[in-house]
C-alpha atoms as a PDB file:
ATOM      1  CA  UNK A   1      43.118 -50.284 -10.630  1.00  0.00           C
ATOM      2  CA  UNK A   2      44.710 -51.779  -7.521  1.00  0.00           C
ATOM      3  CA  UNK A   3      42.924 -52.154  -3.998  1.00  0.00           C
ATOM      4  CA  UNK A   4      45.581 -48.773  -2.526  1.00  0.00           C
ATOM      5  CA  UNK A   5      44.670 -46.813  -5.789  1.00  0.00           C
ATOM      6  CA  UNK A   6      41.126 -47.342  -5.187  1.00  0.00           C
ATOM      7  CA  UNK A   7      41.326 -46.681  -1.798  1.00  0.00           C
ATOM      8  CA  UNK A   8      43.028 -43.541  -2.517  1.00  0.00           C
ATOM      9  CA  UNK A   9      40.497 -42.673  -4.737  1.00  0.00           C
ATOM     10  CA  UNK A  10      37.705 -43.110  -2.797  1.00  0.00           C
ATOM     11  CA  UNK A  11      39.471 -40.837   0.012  1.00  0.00           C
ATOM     12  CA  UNK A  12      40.417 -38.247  -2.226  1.00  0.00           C
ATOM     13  CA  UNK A  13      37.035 -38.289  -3.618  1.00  0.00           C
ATOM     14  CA  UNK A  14      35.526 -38.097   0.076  1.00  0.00           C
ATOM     15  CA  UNK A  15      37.089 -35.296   0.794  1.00  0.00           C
ATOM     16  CA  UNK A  16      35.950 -33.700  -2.048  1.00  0.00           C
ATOM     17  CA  UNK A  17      31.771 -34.610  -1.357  1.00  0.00           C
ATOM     18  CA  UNK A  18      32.794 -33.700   2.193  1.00  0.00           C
ATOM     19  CA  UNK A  19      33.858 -29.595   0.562  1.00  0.00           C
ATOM     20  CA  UNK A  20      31.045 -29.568  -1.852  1.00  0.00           C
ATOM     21  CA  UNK A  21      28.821 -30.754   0.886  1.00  0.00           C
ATOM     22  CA  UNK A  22      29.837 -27.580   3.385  1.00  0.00           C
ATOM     23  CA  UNK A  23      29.820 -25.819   0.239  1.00  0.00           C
ATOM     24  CA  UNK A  24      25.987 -26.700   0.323  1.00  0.00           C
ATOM     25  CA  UNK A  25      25.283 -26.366   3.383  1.00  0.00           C
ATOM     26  CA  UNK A  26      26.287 -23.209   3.338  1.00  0.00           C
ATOM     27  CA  UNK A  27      24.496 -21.974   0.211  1.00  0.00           C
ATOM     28  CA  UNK A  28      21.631 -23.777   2.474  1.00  0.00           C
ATOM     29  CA  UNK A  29      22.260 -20.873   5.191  1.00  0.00           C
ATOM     30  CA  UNK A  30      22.449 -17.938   2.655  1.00  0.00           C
ATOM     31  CA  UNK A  31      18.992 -19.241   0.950  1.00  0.00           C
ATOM     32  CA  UNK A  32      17.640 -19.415   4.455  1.00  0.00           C
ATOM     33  CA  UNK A  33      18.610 -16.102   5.415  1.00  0.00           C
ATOM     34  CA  UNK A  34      17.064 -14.743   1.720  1.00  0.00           C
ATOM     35  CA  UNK A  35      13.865 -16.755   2.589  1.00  0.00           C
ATOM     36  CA  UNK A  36      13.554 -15.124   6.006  1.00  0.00           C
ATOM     37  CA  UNK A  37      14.278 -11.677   4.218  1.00  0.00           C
ATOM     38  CA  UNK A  38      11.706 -11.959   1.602  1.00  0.00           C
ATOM     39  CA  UNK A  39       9.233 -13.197   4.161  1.00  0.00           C
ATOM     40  CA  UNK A  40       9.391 -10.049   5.873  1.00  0.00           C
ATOM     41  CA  UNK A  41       9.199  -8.178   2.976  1.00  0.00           C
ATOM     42  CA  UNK A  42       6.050  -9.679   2.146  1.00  0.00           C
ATOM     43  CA  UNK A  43       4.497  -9.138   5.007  1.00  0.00           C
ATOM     44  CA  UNK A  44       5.749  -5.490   5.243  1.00  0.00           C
ATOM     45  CA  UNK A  45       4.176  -5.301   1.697  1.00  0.00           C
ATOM     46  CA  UNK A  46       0.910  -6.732   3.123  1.00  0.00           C
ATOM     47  CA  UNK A  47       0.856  -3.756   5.666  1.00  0.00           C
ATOM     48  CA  UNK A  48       1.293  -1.147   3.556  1.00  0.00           C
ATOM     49  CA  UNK A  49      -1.188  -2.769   1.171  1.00  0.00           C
ATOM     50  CA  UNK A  50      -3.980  -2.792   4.081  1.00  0.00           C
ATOM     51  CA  UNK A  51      -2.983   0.912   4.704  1.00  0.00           C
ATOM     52  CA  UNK A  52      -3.354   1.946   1.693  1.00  0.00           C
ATOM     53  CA  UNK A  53      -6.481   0.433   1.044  1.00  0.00           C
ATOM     54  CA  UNK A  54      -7.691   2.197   4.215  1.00  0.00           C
ATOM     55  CA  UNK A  55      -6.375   5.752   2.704  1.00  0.00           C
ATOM     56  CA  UNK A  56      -8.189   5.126   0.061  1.00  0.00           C
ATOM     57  CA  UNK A  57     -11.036   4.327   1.490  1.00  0.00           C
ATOM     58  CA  UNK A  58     -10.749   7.507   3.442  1.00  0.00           C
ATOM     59  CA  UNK A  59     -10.458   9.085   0.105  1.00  0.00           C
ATOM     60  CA  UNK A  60     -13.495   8.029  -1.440  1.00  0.00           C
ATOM     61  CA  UNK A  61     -15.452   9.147   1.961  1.00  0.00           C
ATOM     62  CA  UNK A  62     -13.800  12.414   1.634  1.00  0.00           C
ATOM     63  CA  UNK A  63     -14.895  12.641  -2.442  1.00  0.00           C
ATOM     64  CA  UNK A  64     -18.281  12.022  -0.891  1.00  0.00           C
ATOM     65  CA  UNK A  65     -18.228  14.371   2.033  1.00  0.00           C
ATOM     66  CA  UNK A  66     -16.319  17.709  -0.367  1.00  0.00           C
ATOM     67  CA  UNK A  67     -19.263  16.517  -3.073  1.00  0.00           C
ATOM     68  CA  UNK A  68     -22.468  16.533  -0.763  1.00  0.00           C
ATOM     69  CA  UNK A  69     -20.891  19.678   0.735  1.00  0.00           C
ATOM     70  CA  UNK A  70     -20.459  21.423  -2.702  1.00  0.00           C
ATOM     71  CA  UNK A  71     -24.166  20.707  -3.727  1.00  0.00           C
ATOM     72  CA  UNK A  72     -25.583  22.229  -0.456  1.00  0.00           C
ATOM     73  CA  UNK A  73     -23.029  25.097  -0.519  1.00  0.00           C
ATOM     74  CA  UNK A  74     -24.927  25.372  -4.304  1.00  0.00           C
ATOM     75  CA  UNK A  75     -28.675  25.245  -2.823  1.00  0.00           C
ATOM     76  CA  UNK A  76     -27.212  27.611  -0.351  1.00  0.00           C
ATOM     77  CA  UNK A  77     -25.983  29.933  -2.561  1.00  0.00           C
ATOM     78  CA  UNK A  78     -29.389  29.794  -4.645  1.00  0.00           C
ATOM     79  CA  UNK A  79     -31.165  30.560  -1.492  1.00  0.00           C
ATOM     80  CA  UNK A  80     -29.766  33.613  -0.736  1.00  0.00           C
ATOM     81  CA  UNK A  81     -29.883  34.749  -4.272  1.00  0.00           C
ATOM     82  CA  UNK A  82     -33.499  33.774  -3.870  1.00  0.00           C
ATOM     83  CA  UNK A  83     -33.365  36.322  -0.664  1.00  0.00           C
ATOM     84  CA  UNK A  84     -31.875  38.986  -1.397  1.00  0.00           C
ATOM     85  CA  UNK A  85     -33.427  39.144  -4.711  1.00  0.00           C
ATOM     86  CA  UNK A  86     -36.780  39.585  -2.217  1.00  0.00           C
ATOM     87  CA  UNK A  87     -35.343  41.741  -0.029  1.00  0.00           C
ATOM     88  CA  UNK A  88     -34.914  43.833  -2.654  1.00  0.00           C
ATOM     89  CA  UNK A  89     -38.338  43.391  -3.889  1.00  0.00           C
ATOM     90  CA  UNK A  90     -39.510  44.478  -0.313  1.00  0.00           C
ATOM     91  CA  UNK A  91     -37.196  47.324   0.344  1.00  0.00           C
ATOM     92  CA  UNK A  92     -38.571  48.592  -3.353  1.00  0.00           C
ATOM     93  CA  UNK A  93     -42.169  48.588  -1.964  1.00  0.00           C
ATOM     94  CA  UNK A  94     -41.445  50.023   0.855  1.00  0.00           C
ATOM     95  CA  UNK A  95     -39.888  52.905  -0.866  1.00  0.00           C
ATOM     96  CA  UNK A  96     -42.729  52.951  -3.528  1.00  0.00           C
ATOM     97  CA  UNK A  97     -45.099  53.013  -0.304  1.00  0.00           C
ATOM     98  CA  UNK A  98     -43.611  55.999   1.526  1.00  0.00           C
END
C-alpha cells in the first residue's frame, strides 16, 4: 500500500469513527433521557409506595376501630336484653301486686 492510499485510508476511515462517534453520542443522549425517565418513575413509585403503606395502615386502624366497636355494640345489645328481660320481670310483679 502506497503512502496516498494509506492516507486515503486513514481519511476515509476518519470520517467513518467521526459518524459512528455522533452516532454514539447520540445513543449517549437517548440513554440519558431514558435514565432521567426511569429515575422519575422510581421515585413516583416510591410515593405511591409510602401512600399506600399509609392507607393501609389506616386500614388496619379502621379493622381495629369497626372490631372494638362490634364487640361493645354486642355487650350492648346483651345489656338491654338483660333489661328489658327485667323490666318485664318488674312490670309482671307489679301486675301480680295490684
Amino acid at each position: 500500500m502506497s503512502s496516498p492510499e494509506y492516507a486515503e485510508l486513514v481519511g476515509f476511515l476518519g470520517q467513518r469513527f467521526d459518524a459512528i462517534d455522533r452516532r454514539f453520542d447520540e445513543l449517549r443522549g437517548h440513554f440519558d433521557e431514558i435514565y432521567r425517565r426511569l429515575e422519575r418513575l422510581e421515585q413516583e413509585y416510591q410515593a405511591i409506595m409510602q401512600a399506600l403503606r399509609r392507607i393501609e395502615g389506616r386500614l388496619v386502624d379502621e379493622r381495629t376501630r369497626r372490631e372494638m366497636l362490634e364487640r361493645d355494640l354486642a355487650t350492648l345489645r346483651e345489656n338491654i336484653a338483660v333489661l328489658t328481660a327485667r323490666i318485664a320481670d318488674i312490670e309482671q310483679r307489679l301486675r301480680a301486686s295490684s
